[in-house]
N, C-alpha and C. Protein backbone atom coordinates (compact mmCIF):
# COMPACT_ATOMS: atom_id res chain seq x y z
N UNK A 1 31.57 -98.30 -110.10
CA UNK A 1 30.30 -97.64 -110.30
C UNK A 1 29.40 -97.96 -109.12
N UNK A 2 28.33 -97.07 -109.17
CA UNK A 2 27.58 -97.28 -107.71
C UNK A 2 26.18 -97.86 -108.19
N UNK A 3 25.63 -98.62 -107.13
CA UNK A 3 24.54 -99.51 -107.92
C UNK A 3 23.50 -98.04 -108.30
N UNK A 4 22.95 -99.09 -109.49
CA UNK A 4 21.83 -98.14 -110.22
C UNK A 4 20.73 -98.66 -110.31
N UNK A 5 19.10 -98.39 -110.29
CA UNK A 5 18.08 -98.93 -110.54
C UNK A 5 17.85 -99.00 -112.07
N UNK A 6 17.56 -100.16 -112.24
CA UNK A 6 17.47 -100.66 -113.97
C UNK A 6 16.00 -101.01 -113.41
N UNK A 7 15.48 -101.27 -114.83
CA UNK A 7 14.16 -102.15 -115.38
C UNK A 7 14.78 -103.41 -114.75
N UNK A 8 14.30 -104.37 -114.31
CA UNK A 8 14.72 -105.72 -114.01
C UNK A 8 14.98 -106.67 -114.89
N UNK A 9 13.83 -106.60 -116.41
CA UNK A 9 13.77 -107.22 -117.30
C UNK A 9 15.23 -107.65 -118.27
N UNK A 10 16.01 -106.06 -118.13
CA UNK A 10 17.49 -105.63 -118.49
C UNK A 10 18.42 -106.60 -117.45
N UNK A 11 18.07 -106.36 -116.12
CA UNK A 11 19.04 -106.56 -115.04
C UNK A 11 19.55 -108.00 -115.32
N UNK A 12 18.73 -109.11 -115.55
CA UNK A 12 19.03 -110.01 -115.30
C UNK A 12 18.11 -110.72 -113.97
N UNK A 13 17.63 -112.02 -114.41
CA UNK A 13 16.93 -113.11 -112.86
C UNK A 13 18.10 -113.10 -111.77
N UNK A 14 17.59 -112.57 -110.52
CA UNK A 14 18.12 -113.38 -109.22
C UNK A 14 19.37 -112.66 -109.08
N UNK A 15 19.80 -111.48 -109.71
CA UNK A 15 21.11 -110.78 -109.19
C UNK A 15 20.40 -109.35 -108.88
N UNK A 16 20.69 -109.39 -107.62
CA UNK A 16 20.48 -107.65 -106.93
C UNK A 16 21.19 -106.38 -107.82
N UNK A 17 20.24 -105.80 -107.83
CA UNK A 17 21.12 -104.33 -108.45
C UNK A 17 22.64 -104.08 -107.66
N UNK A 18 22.55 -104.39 -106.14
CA UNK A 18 23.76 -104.12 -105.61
C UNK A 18 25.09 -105.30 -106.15
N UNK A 19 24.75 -106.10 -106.40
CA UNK A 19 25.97 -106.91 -106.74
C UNK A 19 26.02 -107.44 -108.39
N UNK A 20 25.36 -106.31 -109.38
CA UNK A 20 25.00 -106.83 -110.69
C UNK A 20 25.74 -105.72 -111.42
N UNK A 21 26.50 -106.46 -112.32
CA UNK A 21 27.83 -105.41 -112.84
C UNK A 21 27.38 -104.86 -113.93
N UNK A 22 27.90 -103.61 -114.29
CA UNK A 22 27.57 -102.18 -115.56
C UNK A 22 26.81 -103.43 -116.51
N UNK A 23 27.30 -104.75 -117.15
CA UNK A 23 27.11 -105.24 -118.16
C UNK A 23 25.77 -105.99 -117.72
N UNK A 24 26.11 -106.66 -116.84
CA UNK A 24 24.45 -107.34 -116.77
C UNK A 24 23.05 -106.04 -116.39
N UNK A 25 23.65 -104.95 -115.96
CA UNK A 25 22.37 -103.86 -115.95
C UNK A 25 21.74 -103.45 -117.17
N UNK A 26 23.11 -103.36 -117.98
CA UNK A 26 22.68 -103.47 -119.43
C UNK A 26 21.80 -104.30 -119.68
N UNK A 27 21.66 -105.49 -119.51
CA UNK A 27 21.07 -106.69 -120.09
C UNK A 27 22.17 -107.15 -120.90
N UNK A 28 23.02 -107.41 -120.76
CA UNK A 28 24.11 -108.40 -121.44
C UNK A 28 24.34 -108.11 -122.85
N UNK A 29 25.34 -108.61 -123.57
CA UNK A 29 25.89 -109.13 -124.54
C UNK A 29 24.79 -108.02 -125.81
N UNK A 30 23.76 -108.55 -125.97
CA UNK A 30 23.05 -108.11 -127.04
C UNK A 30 23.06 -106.50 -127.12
N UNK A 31 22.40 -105.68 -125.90
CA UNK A 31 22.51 -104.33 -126.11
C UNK A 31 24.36 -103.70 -125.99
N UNK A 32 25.20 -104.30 -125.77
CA UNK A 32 26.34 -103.61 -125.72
C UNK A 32 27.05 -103.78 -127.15
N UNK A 33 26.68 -104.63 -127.32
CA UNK A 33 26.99 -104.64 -129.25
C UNK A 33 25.95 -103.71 -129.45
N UNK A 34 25.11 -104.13 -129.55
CA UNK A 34 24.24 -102.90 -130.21
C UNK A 34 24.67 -101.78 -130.10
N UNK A 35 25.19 -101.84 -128.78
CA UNK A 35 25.21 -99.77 -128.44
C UNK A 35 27.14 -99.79 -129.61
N UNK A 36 27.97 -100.59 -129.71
CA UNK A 36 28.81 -100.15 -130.84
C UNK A 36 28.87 -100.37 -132.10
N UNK A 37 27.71 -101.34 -132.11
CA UNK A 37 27.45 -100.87 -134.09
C UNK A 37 26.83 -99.67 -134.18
N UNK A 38 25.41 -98.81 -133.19
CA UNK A 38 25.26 -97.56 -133.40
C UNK A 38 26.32 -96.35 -132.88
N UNK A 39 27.49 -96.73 -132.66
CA UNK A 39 28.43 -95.51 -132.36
C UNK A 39 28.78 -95.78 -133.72
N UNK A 40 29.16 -97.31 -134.13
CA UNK A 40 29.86 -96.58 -135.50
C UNK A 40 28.72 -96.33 -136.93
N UNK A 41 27.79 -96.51 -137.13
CA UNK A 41 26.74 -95.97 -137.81
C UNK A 41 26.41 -94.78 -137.35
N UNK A 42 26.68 -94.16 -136.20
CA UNK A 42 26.92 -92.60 -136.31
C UNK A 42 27.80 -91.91 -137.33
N UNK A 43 29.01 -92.61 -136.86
CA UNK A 43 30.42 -92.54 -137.62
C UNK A 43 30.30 -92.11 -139.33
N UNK A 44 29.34 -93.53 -139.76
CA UNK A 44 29.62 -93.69 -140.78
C UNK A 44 28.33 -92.55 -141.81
N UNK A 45 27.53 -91.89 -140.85
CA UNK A 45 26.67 -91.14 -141.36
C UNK A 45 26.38 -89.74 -140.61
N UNK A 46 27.04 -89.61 -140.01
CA UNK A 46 26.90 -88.10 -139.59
C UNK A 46 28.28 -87.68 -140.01
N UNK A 47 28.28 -86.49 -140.80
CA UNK A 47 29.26 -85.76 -140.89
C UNK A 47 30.25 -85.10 -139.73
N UNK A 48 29.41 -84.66 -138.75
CA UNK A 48 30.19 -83.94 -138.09
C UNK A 48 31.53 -85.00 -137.10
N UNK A 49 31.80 -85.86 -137.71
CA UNK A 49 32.15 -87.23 -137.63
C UNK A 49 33.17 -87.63 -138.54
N UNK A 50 33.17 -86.63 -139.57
CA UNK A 50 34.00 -87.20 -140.36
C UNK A 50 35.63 -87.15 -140.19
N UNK A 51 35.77 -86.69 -139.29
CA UNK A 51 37.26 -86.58 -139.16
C UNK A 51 38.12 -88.00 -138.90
N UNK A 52 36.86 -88.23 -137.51
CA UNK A 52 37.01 -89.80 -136.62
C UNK A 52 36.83 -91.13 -137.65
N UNK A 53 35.65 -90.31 -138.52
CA UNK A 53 35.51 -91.59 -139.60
C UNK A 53 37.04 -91.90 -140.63
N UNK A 54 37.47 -90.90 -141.05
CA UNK A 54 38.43 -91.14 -142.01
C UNK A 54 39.62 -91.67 -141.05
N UNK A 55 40.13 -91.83 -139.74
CA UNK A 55 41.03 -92.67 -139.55
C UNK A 55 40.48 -94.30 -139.39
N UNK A 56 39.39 -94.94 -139.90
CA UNK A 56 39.21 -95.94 -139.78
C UNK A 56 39.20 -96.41 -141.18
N UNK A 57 39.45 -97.88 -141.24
CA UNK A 57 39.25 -98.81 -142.86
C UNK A 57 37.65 -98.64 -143.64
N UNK A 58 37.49 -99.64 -144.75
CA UNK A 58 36.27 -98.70 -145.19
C UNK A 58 35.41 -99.45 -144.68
N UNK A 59 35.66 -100.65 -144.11
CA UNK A 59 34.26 -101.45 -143.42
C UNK A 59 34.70 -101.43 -141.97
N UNK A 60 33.31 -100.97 -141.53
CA UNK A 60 33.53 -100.43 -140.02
C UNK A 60 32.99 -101.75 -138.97
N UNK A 61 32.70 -102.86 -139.90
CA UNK A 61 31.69 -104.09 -139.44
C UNK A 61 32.73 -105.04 -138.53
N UNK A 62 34.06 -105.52 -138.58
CA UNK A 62 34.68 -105.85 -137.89
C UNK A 62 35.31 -105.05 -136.17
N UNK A 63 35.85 -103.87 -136.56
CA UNK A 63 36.06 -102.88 -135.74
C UNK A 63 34.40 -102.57 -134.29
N UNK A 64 33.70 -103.02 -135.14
CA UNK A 64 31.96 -102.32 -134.09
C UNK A 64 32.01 -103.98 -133.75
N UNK A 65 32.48 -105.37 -133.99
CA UNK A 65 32.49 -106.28 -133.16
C UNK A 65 33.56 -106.22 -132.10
N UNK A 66 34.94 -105.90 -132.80
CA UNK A 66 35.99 -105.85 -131.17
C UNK A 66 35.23 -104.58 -130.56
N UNK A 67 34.68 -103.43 -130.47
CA UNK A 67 34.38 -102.47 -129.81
C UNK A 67 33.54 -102.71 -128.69
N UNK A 68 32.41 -103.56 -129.24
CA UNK A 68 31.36 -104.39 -128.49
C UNK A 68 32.10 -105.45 -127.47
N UNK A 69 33.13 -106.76 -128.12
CA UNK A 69 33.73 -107.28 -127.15
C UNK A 69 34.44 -106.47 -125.98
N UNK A 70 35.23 -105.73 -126.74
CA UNK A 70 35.87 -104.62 -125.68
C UNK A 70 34.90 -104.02 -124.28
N UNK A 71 34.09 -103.63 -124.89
CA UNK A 71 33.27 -102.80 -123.83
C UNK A 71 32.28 -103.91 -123.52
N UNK A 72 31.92 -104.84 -123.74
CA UNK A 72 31.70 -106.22 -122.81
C UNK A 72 32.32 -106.99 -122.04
N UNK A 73 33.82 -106.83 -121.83
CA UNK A 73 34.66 -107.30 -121.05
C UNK A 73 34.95 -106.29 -120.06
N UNK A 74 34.95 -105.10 -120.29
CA UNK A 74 35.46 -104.19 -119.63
C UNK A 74 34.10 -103.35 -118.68
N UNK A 75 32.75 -103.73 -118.87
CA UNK A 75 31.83 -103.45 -118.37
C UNK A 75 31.24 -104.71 -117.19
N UNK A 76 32.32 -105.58 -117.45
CA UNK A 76 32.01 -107.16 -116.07
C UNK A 76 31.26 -107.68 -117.05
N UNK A 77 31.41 -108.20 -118.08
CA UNK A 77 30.78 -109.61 -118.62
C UNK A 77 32.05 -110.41 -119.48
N UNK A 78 31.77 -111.66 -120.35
CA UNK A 78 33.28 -112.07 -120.74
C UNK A 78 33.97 -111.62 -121.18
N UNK A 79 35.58 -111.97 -120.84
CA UNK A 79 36.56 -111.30 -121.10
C UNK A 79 37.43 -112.05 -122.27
N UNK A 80 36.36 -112.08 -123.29
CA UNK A 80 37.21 -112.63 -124.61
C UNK A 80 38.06 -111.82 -125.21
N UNK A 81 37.67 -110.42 -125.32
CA UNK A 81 38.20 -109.40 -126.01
C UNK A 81 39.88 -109.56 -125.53
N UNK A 82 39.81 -109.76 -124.35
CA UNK A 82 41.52 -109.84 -123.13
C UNK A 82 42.04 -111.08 -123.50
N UNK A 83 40.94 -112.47 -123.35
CA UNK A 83 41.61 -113.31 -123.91
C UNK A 83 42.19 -113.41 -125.47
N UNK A 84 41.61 -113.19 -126.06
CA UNK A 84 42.41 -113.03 -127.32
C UNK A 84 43.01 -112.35 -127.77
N UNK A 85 43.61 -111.27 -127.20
CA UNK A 85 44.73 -110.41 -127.29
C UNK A 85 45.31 -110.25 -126.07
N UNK A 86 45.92 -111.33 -125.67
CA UNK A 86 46.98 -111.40 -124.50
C UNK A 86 48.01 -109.90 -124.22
N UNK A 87 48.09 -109.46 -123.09
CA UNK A 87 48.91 -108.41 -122.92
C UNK A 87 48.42 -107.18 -123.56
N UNK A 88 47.22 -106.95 -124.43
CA UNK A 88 46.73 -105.58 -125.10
C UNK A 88 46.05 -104.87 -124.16
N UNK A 89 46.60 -103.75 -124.45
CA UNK A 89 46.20 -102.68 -123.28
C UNK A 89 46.17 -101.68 -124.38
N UNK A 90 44.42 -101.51 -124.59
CA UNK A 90 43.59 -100.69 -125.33
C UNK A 90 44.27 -99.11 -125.20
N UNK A 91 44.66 -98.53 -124.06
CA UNK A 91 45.01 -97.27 -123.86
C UNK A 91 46.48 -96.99 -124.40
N UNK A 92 47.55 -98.12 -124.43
CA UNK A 92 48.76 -98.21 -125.17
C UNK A 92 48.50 -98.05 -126.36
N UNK A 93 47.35 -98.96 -126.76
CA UNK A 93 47.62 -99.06 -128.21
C UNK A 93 46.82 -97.98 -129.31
N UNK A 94 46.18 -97.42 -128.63
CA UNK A 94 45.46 -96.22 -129.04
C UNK A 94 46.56 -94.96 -129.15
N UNK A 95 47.35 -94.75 -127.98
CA UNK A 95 48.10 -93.91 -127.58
C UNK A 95 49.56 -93.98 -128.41
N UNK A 96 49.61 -95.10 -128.84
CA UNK A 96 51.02 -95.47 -129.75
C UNK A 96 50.40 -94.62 -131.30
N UNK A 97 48.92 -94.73 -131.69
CA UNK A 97 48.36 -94.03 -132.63
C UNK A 97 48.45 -92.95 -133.11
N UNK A 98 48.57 -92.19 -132.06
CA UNK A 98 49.01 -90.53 -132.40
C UNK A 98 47.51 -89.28 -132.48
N UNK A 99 46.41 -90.31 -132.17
CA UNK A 99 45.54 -89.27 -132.17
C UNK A 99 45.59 -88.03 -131.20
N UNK A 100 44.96 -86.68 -131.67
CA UNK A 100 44.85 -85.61 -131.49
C UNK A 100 43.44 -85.55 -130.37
N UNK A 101 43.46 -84.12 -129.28
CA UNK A 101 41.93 -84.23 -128.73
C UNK A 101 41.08 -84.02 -129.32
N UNK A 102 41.50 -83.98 -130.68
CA UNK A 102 40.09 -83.49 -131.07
C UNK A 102 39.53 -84.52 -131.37
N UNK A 103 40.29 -85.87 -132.05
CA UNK A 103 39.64 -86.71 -132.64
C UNK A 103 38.81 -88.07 -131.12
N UNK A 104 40.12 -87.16 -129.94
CA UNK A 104 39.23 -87.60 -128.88
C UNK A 104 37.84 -87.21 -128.43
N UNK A 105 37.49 -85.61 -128.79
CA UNK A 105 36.42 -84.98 -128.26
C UNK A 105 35.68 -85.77 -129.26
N UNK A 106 35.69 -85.86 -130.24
CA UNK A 106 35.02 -86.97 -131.47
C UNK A 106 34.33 -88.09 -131.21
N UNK A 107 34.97 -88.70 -130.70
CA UNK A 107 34.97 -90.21 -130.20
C UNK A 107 33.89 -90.13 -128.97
N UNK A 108 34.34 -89.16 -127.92
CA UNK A 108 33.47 -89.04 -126.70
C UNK A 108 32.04 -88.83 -126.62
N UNK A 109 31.73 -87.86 -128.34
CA UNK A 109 30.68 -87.11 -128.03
C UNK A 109 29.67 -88.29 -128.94
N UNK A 110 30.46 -88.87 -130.13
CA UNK A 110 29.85 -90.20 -130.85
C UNK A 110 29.17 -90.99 -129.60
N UNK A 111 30.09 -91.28 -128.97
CA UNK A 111 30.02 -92.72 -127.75
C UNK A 111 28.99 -92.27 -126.70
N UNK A 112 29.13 -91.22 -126.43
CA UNK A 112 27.64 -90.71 -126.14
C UNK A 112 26.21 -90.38 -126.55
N UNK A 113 26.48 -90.11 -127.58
CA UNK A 113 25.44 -90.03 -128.48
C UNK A 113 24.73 -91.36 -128.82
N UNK A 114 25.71 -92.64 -128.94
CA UNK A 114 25.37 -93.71 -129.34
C UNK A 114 24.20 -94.54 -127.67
N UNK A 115 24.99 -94.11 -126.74
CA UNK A 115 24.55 -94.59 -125.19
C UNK A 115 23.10 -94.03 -125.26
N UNK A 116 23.10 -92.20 -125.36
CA UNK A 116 21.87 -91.88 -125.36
C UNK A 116 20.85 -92.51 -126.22
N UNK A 117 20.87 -92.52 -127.62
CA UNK A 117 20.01 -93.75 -128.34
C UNK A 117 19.14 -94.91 -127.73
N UNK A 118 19.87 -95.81 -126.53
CA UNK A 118 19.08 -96.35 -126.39
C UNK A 118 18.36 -96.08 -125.05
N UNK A 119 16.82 -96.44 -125.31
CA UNK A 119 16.17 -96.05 -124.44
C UNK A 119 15.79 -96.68 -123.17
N UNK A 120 16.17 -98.26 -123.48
CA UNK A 120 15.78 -98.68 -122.33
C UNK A 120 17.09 -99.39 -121.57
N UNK A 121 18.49 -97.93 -121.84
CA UNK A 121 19.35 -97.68 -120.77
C UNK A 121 19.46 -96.74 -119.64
N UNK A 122 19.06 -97.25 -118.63
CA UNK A 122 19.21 -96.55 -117.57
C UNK A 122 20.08 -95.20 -117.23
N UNK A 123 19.46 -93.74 -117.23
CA UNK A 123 19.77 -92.62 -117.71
C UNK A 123 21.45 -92.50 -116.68
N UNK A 124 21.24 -92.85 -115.55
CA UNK A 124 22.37 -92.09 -114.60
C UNK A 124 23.53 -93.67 -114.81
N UNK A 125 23.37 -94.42 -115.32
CA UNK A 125 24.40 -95.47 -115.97
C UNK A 125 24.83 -94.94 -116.92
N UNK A 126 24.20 -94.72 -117.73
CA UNK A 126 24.58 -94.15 -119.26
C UNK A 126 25.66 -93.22 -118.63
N UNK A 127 25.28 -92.24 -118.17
CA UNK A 127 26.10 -91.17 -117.81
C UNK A 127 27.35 -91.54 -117.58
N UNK A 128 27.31 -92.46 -116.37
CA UNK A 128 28.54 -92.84 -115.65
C UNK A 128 29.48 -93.58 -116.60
N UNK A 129 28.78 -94.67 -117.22
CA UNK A 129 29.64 -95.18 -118.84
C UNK A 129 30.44 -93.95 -119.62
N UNK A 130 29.28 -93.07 -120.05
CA UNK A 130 29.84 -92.09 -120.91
C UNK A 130 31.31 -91.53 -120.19
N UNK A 131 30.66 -90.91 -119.02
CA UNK A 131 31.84 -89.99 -118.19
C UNK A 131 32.82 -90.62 -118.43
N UNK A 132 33.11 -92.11 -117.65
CA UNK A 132 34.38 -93.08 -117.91
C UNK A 132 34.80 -92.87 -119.41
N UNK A 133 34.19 -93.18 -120.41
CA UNK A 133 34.68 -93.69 -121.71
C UNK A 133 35.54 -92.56 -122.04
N UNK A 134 34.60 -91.00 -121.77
CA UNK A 134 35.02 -89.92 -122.17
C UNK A 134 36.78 -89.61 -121.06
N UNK A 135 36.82 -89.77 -120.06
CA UNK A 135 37.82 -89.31 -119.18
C UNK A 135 38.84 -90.59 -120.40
N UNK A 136 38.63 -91.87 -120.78
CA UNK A 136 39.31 -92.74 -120.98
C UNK A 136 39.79 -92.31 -122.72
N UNK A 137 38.91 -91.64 -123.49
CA UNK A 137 39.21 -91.08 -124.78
C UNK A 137 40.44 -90.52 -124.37
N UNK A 138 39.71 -89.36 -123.87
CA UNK A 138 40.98 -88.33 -123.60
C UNK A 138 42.36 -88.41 -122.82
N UNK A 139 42.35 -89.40 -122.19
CA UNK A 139 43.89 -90.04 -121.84
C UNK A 139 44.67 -90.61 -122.86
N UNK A 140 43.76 -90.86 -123.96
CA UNK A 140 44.12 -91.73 -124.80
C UNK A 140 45.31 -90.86 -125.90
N UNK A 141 44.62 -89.55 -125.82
CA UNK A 141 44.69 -88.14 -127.15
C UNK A 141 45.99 -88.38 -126.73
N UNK A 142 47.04 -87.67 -127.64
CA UNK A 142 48.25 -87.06 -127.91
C UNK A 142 48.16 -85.77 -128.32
N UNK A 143 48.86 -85.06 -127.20
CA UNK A 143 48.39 -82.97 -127.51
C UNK A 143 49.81 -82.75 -128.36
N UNK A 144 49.74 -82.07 -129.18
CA UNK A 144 50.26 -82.24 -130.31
C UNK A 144 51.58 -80.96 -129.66
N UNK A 145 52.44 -81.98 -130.38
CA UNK A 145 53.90 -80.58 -129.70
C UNK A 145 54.17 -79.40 -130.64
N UNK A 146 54.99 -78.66 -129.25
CA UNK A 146 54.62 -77.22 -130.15
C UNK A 146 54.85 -76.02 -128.71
């Protein structure tokens, strides 16, 4: 990603926008959970959602913590999510799943929706997150044979 101007307050003390990674622009740890308990409280209350919702269990409260670790490791902050699942490679194991694009276009437009929400994320980050997540859904899909 290419550096972005954040609020500073977000950025973090004493690290330049140029050498301060997706996660600390965020402001760390706190808003990136946040931003996946509100993807899945989208989930769990918007209908047009319900497709994505019904392949998950009925409590979505564990799943919106690995989501958060996930996309806190994978945005440059710790990489617990990796350490504790040695060798998991999120795109295998999604892809061993069997989801369809649609339930990818699902996922993309949630995960965006959830980014836009917050406000004091930096608009052309957001984007660039989204874009990634979304190019990364959709690698994920299985186009159904036929």
């Amino acid at each position: 990603m290419t550096a972005i101007k954040v609020d500073s307050a977000r950025a973090g003390q004493g690290v330049s926008m140029s050498e301060a990674t997706p996660f600390e622009r965020i402001g760390g740890a706190a808003p990136v959970q946040a931003l996946a308990v509100r993807f899945y409280a989208l989930l769990d209350s918007d209908p047009a959602y319900a497709p994505l919702r019904a392949v998950h269990g009925p409590d979505l409260a564990p799943i919106a913590v690995s989501l958060g670790q996930f996309l806190t490791a994978w945005l440059g902050g710790p990489r617990d999510w990796f350490a504790e699942r040695p060798g998991t490679c999120i795109m295998r194991m999604h892809r061993l799943l069997g989801f369809p694009p649609a339930l990818a276009d699902q996922w993309a437009s949630a995960m965006r929706a959830a980014i836009a929400a917050d406000p004091a994320l930096d608009t052309d980050l957001g984007r660039q997150i989204g874009d990634t997540l979304t190019r990364m859904a959709h690698a994920m899909a299985v186009a159904p044979e036929g």
